[in-house]
Protein backbone atom coordinates (compact mmCIF):
# COMPACT_ATOMS: atom_id res chain seq x y z
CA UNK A 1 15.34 11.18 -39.10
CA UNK A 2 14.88 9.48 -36.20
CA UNK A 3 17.54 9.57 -32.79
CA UNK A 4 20.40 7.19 -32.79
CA UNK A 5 20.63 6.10 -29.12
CA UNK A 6 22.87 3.31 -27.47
CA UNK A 7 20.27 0.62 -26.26
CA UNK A 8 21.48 1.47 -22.57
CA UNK A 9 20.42 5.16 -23.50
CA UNK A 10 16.99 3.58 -25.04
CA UNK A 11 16.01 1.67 -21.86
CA UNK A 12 16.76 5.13 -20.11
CA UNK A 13 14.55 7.61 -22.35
CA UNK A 14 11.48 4.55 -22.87
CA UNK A 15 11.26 4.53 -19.09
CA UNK A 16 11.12 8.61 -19.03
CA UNK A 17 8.55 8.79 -21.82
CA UNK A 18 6.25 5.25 -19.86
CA UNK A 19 6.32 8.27 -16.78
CA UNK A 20 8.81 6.35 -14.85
CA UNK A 21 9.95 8.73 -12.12
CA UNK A 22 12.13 6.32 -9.42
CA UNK A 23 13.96 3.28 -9.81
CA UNK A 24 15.42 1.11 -6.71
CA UNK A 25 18.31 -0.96 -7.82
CA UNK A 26 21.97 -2.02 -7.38
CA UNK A 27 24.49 -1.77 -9.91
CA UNK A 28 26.89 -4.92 -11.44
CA UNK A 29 29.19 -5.60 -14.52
CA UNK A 30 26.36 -6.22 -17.32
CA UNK A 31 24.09 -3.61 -16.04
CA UNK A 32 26.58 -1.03 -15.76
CA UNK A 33 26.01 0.45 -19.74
CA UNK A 34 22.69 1.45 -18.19
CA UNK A 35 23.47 3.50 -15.29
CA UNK A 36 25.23 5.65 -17.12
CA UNK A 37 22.29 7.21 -18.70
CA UNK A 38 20.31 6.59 -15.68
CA UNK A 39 22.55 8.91 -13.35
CA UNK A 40 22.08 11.26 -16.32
CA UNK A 41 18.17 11.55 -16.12
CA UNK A 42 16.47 14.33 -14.91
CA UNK A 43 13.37 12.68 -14.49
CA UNK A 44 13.90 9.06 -12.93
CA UNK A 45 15.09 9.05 -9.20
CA UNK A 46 17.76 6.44 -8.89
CA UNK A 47 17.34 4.86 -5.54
CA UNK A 48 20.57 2.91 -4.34
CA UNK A 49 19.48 -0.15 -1.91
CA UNK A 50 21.59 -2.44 0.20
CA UNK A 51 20.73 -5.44 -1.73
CA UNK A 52 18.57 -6.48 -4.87
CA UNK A 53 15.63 -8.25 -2.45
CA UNK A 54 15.35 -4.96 -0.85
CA UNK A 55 15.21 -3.48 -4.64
CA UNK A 56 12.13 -5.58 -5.17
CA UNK A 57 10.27 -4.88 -2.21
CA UNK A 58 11.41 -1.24 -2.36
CA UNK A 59 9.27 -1.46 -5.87
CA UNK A 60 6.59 -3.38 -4.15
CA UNK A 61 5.73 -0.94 -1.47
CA UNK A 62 6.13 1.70 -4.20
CA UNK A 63 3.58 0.10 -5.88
CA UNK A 64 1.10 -1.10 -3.41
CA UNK A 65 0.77 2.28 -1.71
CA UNK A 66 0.01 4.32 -4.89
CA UNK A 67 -1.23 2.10 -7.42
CA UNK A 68 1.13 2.71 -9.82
CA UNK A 69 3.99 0.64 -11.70
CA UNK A 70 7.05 -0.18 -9.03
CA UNK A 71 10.43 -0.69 -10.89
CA UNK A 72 13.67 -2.32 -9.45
CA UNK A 73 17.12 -2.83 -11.71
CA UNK A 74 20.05 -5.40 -10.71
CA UNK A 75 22.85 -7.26 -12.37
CA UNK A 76 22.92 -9.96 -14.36
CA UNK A 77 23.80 -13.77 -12.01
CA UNK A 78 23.49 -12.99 -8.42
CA UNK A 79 21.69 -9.89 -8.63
CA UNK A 80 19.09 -11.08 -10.82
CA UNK A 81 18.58 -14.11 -8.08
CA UNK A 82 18.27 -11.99 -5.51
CA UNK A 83 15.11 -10.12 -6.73
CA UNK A 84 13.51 -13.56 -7.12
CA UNK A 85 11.83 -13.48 -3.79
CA UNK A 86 10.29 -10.11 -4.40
CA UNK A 87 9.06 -11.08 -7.61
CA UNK A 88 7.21 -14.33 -6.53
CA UNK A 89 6.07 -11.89 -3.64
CA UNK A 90 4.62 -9.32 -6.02
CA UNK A 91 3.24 -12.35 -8.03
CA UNK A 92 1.33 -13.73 -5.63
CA UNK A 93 -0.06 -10.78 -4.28
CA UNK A 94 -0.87 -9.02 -7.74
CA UNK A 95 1.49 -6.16 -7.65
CA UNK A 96 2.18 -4.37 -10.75
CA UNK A 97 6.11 -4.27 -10.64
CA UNK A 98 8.71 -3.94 -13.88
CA UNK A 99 12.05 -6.18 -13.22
CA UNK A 100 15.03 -5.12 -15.53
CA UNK A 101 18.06 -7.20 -15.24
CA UNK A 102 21.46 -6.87 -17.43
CA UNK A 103 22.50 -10.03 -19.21
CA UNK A 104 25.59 -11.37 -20.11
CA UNK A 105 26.88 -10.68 -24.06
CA UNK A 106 24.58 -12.69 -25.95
CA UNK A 107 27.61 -15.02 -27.54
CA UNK A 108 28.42 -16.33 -23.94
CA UNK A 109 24.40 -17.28 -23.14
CA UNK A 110 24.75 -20.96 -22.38
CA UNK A 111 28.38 -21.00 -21.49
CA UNK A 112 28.32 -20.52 -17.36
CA UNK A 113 29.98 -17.18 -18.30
CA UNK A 114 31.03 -15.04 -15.50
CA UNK A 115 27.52 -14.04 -13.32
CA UNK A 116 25.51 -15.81 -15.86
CA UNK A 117 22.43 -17.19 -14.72
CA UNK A 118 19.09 -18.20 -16.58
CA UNK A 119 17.08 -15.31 -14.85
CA UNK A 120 14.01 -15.59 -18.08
CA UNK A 121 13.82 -19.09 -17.32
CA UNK A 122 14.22 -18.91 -13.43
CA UNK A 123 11.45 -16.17 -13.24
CA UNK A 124 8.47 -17.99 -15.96
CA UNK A 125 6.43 -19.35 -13.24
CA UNK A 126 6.65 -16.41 -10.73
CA UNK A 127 5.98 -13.81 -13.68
CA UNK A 128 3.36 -12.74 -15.66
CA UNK A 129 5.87 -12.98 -18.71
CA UNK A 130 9.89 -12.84 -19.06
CA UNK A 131 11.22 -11.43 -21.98
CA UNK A 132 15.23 -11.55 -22.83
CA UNK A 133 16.29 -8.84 -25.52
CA UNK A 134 19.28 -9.47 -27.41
CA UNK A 135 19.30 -6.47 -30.23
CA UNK A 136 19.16 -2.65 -28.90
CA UNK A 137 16.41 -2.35 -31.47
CA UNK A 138 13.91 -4.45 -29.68
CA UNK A 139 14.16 -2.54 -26.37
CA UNK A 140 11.45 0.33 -26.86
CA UNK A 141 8.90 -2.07 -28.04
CA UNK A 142 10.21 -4.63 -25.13
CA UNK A 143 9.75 -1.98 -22.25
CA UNK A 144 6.28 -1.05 -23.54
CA UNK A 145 4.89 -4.11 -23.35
CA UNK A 146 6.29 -5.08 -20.05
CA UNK A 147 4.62 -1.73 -18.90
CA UNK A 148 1.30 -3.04 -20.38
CA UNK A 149 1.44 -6.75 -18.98
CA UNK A 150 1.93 -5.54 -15.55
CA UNK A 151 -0.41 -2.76 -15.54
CA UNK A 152 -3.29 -4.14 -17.11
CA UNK A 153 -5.81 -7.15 -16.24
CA UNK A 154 -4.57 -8.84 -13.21
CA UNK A 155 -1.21 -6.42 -11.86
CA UNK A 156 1.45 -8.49 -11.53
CA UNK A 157 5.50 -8.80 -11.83
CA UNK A 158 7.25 -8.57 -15.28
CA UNK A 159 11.43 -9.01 -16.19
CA UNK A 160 13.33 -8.07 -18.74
CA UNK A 161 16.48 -9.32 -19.36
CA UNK A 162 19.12 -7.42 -21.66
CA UNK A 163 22.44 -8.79 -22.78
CA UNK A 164 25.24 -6.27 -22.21
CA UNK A 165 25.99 -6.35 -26.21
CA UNK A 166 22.64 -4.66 -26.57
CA UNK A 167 23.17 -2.05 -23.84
CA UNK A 168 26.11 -0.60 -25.42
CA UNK A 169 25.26 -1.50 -29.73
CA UNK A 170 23.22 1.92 -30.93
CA UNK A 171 19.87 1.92 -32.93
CA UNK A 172 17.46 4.05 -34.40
CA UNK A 173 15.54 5.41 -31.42
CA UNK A 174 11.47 5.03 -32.51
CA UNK A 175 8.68 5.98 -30.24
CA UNK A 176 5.81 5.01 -29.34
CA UNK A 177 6.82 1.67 -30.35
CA UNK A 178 3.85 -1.01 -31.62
CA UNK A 179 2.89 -2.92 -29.13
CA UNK A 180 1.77 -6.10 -30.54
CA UNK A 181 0.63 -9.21 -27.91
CA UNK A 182 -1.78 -11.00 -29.50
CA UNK A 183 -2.35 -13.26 -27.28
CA UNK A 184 -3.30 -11.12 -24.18
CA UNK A 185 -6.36 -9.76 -23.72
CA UNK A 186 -7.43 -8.96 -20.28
CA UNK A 187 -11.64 -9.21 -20.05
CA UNK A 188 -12.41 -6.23 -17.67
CA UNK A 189 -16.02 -5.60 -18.89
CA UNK A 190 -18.35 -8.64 -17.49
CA UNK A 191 -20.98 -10.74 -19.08
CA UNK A 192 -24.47 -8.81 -18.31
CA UNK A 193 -26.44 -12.37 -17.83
CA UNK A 194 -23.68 -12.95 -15.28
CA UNK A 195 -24.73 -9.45 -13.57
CA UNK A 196 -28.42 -10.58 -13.70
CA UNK A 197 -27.38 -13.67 -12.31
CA UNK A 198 -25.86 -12.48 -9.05
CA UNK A 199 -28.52 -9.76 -8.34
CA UNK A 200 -30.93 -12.63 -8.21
CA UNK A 201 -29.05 -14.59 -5.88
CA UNK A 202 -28.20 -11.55 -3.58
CA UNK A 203 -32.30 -10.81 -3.72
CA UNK A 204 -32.66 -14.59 -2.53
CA UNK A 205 -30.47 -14.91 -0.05
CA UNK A 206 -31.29 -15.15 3.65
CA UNK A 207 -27.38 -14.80 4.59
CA UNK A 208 -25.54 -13.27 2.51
CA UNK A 209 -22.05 -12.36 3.04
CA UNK A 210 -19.25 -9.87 0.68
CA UNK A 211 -16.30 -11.70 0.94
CA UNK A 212 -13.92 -9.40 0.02
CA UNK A 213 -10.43 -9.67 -1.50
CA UNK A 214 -7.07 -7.58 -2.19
CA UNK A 215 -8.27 -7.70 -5.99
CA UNK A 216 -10.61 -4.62 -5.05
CA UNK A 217 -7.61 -3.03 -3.75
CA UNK A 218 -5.70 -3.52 -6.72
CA UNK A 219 -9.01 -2.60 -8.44
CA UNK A 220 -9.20 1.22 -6.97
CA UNK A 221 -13.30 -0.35 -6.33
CA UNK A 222 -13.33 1.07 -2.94
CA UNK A 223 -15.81 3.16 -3.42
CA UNK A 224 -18.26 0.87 -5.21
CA UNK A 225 -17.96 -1.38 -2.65
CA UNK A 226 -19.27 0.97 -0.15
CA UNK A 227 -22.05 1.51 -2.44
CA UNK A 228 -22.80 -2.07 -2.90
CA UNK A 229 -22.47 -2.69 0.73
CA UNK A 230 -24.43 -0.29 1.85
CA UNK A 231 -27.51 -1.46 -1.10
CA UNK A 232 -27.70 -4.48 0.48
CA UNK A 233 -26.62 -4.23 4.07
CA UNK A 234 -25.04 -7.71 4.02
CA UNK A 235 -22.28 -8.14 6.51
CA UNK A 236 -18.45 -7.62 4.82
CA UNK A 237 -15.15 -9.30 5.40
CA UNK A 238 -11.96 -8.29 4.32
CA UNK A 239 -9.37 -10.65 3.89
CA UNK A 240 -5.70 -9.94 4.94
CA UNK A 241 -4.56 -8.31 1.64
CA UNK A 242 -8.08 -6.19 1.74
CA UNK A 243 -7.69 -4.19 4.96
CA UNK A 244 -8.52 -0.71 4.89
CA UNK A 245 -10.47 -1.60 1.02
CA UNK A 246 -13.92 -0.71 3.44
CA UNK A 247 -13.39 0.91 6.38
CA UNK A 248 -13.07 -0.56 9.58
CA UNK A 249 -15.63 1.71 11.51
CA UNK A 250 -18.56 0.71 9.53
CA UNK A 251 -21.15 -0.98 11.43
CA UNK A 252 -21.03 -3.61 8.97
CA UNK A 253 -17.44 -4.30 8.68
CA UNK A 254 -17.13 -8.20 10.70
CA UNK A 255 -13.14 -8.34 10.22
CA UNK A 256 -10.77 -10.27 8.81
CA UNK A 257 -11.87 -13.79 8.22
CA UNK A 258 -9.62 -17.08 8.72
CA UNK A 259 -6.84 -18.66 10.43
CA UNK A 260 -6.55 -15.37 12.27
CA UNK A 261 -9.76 -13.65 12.02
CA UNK A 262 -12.56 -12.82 14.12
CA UNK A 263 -14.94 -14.56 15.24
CA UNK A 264 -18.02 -12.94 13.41
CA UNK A 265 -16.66 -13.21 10.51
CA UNK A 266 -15.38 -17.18 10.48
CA UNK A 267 -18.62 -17.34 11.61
CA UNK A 268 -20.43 -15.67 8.90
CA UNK A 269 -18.60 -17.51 5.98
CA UNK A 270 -18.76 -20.58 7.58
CA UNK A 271 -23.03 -20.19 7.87
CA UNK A 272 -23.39 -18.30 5.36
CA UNK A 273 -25.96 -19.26 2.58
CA UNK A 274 -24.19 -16.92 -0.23
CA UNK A 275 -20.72 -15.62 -0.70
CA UNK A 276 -20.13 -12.41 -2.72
CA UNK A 277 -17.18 -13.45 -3.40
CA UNK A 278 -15.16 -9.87 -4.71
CA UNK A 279 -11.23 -10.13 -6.05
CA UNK A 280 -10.83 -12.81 -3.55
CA UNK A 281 -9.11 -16.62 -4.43
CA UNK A 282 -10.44 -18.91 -1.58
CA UNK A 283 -7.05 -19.00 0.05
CA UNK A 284 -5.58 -21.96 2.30
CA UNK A 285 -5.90 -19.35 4.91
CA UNK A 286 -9.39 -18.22 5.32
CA UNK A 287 -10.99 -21.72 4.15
CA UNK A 288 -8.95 -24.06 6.05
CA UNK A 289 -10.20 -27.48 4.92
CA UNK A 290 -11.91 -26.30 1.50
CA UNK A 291 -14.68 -29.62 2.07
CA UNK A 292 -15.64 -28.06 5.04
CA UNK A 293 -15.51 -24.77 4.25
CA UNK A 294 -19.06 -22.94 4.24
CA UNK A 295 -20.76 -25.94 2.95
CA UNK A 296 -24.13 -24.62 2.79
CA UNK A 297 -23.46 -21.57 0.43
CA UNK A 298 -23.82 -20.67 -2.86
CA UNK A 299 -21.16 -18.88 -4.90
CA UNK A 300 -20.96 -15.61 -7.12
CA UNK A 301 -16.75 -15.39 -7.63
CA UNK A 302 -15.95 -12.41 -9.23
CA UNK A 303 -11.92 -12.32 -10.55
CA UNK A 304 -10.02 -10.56 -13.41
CA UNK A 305 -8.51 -13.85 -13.58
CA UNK A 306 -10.21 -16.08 -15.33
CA UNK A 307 -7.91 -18.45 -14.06
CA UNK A 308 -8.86 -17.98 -9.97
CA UNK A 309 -12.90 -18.99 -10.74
CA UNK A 310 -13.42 -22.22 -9.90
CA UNK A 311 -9.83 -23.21 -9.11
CA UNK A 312 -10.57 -24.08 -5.58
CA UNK A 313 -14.65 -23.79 -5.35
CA UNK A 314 -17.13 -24.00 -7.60
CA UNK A 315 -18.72 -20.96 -8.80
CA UNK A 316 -22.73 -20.86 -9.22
CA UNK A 317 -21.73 -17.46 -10.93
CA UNK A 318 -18.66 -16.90 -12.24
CA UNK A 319 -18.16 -13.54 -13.09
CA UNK A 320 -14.41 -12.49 -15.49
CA UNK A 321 -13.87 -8.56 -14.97
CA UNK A 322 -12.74 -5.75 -13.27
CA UNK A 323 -14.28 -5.62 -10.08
CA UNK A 324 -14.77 -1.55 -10.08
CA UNK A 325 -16.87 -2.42 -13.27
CA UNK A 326 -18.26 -5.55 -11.98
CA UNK A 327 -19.47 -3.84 -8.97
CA UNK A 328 -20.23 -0.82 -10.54
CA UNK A 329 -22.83 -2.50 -12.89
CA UNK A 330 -24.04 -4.60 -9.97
CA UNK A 331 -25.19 -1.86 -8.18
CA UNK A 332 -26.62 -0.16 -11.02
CA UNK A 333 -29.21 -3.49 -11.78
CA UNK A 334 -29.82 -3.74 -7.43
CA UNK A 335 -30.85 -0.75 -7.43
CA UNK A 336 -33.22 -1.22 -10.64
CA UNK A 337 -34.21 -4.24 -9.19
CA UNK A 338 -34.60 -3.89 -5.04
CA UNK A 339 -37.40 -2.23 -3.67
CA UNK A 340 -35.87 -0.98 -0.18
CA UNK A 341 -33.49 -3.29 1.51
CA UNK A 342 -32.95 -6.79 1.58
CA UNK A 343 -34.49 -8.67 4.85
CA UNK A 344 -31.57 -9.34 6.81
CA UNK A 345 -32.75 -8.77 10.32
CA UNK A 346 -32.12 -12.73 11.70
CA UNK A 347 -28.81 -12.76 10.24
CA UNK A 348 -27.40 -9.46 11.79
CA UNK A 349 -29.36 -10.17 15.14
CA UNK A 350 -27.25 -13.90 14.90
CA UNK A 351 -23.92 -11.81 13.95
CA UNK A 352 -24.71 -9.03 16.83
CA UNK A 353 -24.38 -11.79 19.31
CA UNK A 354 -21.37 -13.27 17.72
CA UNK A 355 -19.75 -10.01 18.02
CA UNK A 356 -21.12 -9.19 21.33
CA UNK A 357 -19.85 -12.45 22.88
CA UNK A 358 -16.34 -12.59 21.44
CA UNK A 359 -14.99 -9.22 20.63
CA UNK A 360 -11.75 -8.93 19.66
CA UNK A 361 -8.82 -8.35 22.51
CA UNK A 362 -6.04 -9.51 24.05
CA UNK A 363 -4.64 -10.55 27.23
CA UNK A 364 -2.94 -7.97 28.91
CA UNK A 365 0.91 -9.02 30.42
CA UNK A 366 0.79 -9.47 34.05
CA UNK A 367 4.61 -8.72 34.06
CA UNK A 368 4.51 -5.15 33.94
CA UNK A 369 5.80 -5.11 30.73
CA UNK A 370 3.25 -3.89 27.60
CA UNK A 371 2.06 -6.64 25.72
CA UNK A 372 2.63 -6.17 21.80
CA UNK A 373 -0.93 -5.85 20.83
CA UNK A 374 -0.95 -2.90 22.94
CA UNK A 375 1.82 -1.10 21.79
CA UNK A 376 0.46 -2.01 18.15
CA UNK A 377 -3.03 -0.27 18.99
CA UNK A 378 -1.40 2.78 20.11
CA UNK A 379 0.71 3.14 17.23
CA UNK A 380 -2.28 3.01 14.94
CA UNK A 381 -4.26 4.88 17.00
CA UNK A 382 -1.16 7.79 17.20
CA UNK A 383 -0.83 7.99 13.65
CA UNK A 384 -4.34 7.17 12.77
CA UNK A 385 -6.03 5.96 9.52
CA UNK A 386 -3.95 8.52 6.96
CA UNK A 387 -1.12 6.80 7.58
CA UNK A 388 0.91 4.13 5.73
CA UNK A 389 1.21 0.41 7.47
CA UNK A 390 3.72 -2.33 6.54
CA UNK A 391 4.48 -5.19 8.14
CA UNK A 392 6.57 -8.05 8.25
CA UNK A 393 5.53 -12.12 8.34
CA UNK A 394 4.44 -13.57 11.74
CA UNK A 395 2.42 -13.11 14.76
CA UNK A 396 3.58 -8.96 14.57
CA UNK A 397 1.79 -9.07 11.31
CA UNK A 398 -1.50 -10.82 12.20
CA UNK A 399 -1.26 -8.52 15.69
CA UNK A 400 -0.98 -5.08 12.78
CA UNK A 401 -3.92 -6.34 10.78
CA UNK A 402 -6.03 -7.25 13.35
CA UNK A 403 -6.08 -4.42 16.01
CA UNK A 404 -5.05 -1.02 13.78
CA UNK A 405 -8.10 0.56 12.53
CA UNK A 406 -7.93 0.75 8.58
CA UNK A 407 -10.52 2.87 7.22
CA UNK A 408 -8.83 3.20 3.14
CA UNK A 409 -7.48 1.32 0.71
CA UNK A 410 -3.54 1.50 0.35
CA UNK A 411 -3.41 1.96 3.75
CA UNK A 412 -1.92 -1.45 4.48
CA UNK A 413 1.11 -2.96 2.79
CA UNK A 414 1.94 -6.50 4.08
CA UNK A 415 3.07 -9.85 1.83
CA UNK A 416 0.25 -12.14 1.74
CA UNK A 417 0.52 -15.23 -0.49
CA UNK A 418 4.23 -15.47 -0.02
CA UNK A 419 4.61 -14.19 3.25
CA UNK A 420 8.20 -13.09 3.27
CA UNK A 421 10.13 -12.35 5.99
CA UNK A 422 11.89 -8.97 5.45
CA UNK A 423 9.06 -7.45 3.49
CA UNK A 424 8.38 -4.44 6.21
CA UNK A 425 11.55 -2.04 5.91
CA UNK A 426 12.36 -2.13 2.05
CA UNK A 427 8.59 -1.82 1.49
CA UNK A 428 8.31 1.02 3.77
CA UNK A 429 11.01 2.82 2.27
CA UNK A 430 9.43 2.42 -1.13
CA UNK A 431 5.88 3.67 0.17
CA UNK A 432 7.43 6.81 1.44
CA UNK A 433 9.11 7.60 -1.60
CA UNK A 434 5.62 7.23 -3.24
CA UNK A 435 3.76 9.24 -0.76
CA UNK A 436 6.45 11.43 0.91
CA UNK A 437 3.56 13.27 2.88
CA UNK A 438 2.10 10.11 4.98
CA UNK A 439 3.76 9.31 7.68
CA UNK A 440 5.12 5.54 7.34
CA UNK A 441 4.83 2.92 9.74
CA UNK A 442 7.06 -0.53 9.14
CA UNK A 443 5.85 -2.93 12.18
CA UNK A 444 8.22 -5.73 12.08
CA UNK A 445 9.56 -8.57 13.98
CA UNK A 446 13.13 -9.44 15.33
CA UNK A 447 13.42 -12.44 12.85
CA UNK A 448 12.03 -10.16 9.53
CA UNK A 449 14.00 -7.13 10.73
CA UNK A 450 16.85 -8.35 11.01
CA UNK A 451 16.63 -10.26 6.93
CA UNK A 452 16.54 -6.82 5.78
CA UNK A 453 17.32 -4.08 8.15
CA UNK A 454 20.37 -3.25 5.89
CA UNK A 455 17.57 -0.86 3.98
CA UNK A 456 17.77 1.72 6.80
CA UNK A 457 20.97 2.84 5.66
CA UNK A 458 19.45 3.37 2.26
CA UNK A 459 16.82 5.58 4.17
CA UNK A 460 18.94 7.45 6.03
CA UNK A 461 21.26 8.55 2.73
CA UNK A 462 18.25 9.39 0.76
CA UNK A 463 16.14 10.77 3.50
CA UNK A 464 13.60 8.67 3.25
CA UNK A 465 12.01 9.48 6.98
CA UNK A 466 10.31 5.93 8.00
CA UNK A 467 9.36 4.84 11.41
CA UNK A 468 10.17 1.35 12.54
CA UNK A 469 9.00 -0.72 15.32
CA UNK A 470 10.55 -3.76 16.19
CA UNK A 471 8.34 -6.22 18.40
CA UNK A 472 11.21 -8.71 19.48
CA UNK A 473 10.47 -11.45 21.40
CA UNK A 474 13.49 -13.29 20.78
CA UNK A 475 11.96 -15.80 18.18
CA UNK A 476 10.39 -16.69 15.63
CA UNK A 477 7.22 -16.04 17.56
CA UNK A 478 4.38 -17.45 14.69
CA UNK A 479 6.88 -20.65 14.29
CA UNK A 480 7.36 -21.21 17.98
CA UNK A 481 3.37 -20.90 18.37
CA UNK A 482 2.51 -23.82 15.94
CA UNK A 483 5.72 -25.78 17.28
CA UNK A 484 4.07 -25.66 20.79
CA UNK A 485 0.33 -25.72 19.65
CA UNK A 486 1.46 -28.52 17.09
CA UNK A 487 4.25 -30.73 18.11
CA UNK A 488 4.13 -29.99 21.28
């Protein structure tokens, strides 16, 4: 006979049995059924934040610095709004995060009850799916699948939204649940013409480049990266959400490319005659003006999503999978099909130069004071390459990813495709509750610190030991740079 469990019990005990072990949220009237079970469990830490966006972040960091699923809870109206921003954040950037927000009773939907707000239909285009559950019976089978959406294929953000009426109503407690989604079916094995494909390219090209995106983060491909890398001995860029995915002291490692890359590797892209392109989307920010962007280069794109290849450029081969597969088979048919390495002596001799001639640095201040850049070396080179990096959105951020040394994936937690000030504390916080034993580093700004600083106090009750630092210069330093540089 199987348990009779309220459906606030059966969110509690499908969580436990998923491995759930922490939770960031904030209680409120529809979600309270729930946290009475949840203060009960002995196996889910309960994590109480400041406010919901710093819930969602919390999750996000959680997430991003162990690879596994980061959940946040809230109320139903305001509360559910307020994790909006760190769900479009975790969407953009592919985080695998799990959303659970209480609902009003299912007979006042559609009435403008009290703290009612559409959160299902608010959250469709930032989610991988919504689902609202109505009847305590659905909620095992419910949870499950939001598990498997988020975890599987591309990571990403997924809410469910549960009246209060099915919180308290019992049902027959079943488990494992079927899980029944017919119409998702992540490809993560690719297509081996495809794989043929690219290994002929990469044997014919003169200048060759591995243009490398967070997706091999996300991927856990670090490793056959290296490998691949070090077959062909092309030149590698990693992208602002790929820092740390190959390690910054390799000889072949040019940077981060784009709007606030290096040099050598703007350079490379732009005169390059083949991108390897690797979990990466073309973004705004590393090709500028997409006409002009590396014009005399063929494409291998390589995405889980079969939605990213060819959205932006046009892919000579397009390549659906995982990229630790992808790359793992690539390297398996270059190394059947490469006698020694490739000939790439011109290119590196051109990119030697580039590198030569403009490293990276800074100007010193002439003030006496220590310019930010500096302070932002030291820290990295203080708590060196084990450590965890977040950062905030502005000049602070492009400062952290540029001159701390990343040498390994999950090293370096920042918000990409939204870029959202606040990110650095809450995501901090979560990243040392997933790896108590590295020491955390949130690098923000005065404008992001101050959007969610409230989070501290959440540290400092939980003892949650983070380290922040704060580079203020009184502004909105990225905005006032493109104000001047812009419109004058």
């Amino acid at each position: 006979m199987a348990e009779v469990l309220t459906g606030a019990q059966t969110i509690v005990r499908s969580l436990e049995l998923l491995g759930i072990d922490t939770i960031f949220g904030l209680p409120g009237g529809t979600i309270l059924p729930t946290y009475d079970p949840l203060m009960d469990s002995q196996k889910i830490r309960h994590i109480l934040v400041r406010h919901e966006q710093g819930a969602g972040h919390a999750a996000e960091g959680y997430a991003s610095a162990t690879g596994r699923l980061g959940v946040c809870i809230a109320t139903s109206g305001p509360g559910a709004t307020n994790l909006v921003t760190a769900i479009a954040d975790a969407y953009m950037d592919s985080v695998p995060l799990l959303a659970i927000t209480g609902q009003v009773n299912s007979h006042m939907i559609g009435t403008d009850a009290f703290q009612e707000a559409d959160i299902v239909g608010i959250t469709m285009p930032i989610t991988k799916h919504s689902f609202l559950v109505t009847r305590p019976e659905d909620i095992p089978e419910t949870i499950a699948s939001a598990v498997l959406i988020a975890t599987t294929g591309r990571p990403g953000p997924v809410l469910v939204d549960i009246t209060k009426d099915a919180q308290v109503k019992s049902a027959e407690f079943n488990w494992p649940p079927k899980v029944d989604l017919p119409g998702y079916k992540p490809v993560t094995k690719p297509h081996g013409k495809q794989i043929q494909a690219a290994a002929q390219l990469i044997k014919e090209a003169k200048r060759p480049v591995l243009y490398v995106g967070g997706g091999v983060g996300r991927a856990g491909a670090h490793k056959e990266l290296f490998k691949l890398a070090e077959i062909t001995g092309a030149p590698v860029v990693t992208t602002l959400m790929a820092r740390g995915v190959f390690p910054d002291s390799h000889p072949q490692n040019l940077g981060m490319p784009g709007m606030h890359g290096t040099v050598p590797a703007v350079t490379a892209l732009q005169k390059s005659d083949l991108l390897i392109t690797l979990g990466a989307r073309f973004d705004d920010r590393v090709t500028g003006d997409v006409k002009s962007f590396a014009v005399g280069a063929k494409v291998i794109h390589v995405d889980i999503d079969p939605a990213e290849i060819g959205k932006i450029r046009f892919a000579d081969v397009p390549i659906v999978g995982d990229a630790k597969e992808v790359i793992t088979e690539l390297n398996q048919e270059l190394t059947a099909s490469i006698k020694g390495k490739l000939d790439l002596a011109d290119w590196w001799q051109f990119l030697n130069g580039l590198s030569e001639r403009y490293p990276l640095g800074f100007t010193p201040a002439n003030d006496g004071k220590l310019s930010p850049q500096h302070i932002i070396k030291r820290i990295g080179e203080l708590s060196g390459p084990e450590a965890i990096y977040t950062a905030g959105v502005g000049q602070h951020q492009m400062w952290a990813a540029q001159f701390i040394k990343y040498e390994r994936p999950n090293a370096w937690l920042n918000s990409g495709g939204a870029g959202t000030m606040g990110y650095s504390v809450p995501a901090a916080m979560g990243a040392k509750v997933g790896q108590p034993d590295r020491l955390v580093w949130a690098i923000d700004g005065d404008g992001c610190f101050q959007m969610t600083n409230q989070e501290l106090a959440t540290c400092a009750i939980n003892n949650i030991p983070i380290k922040v630092a704060v580079i203020n210069n009184s502004s909105l330093g990225m905005v006032r740079q493109w104000q001047t540089l812009f419109y004058s």
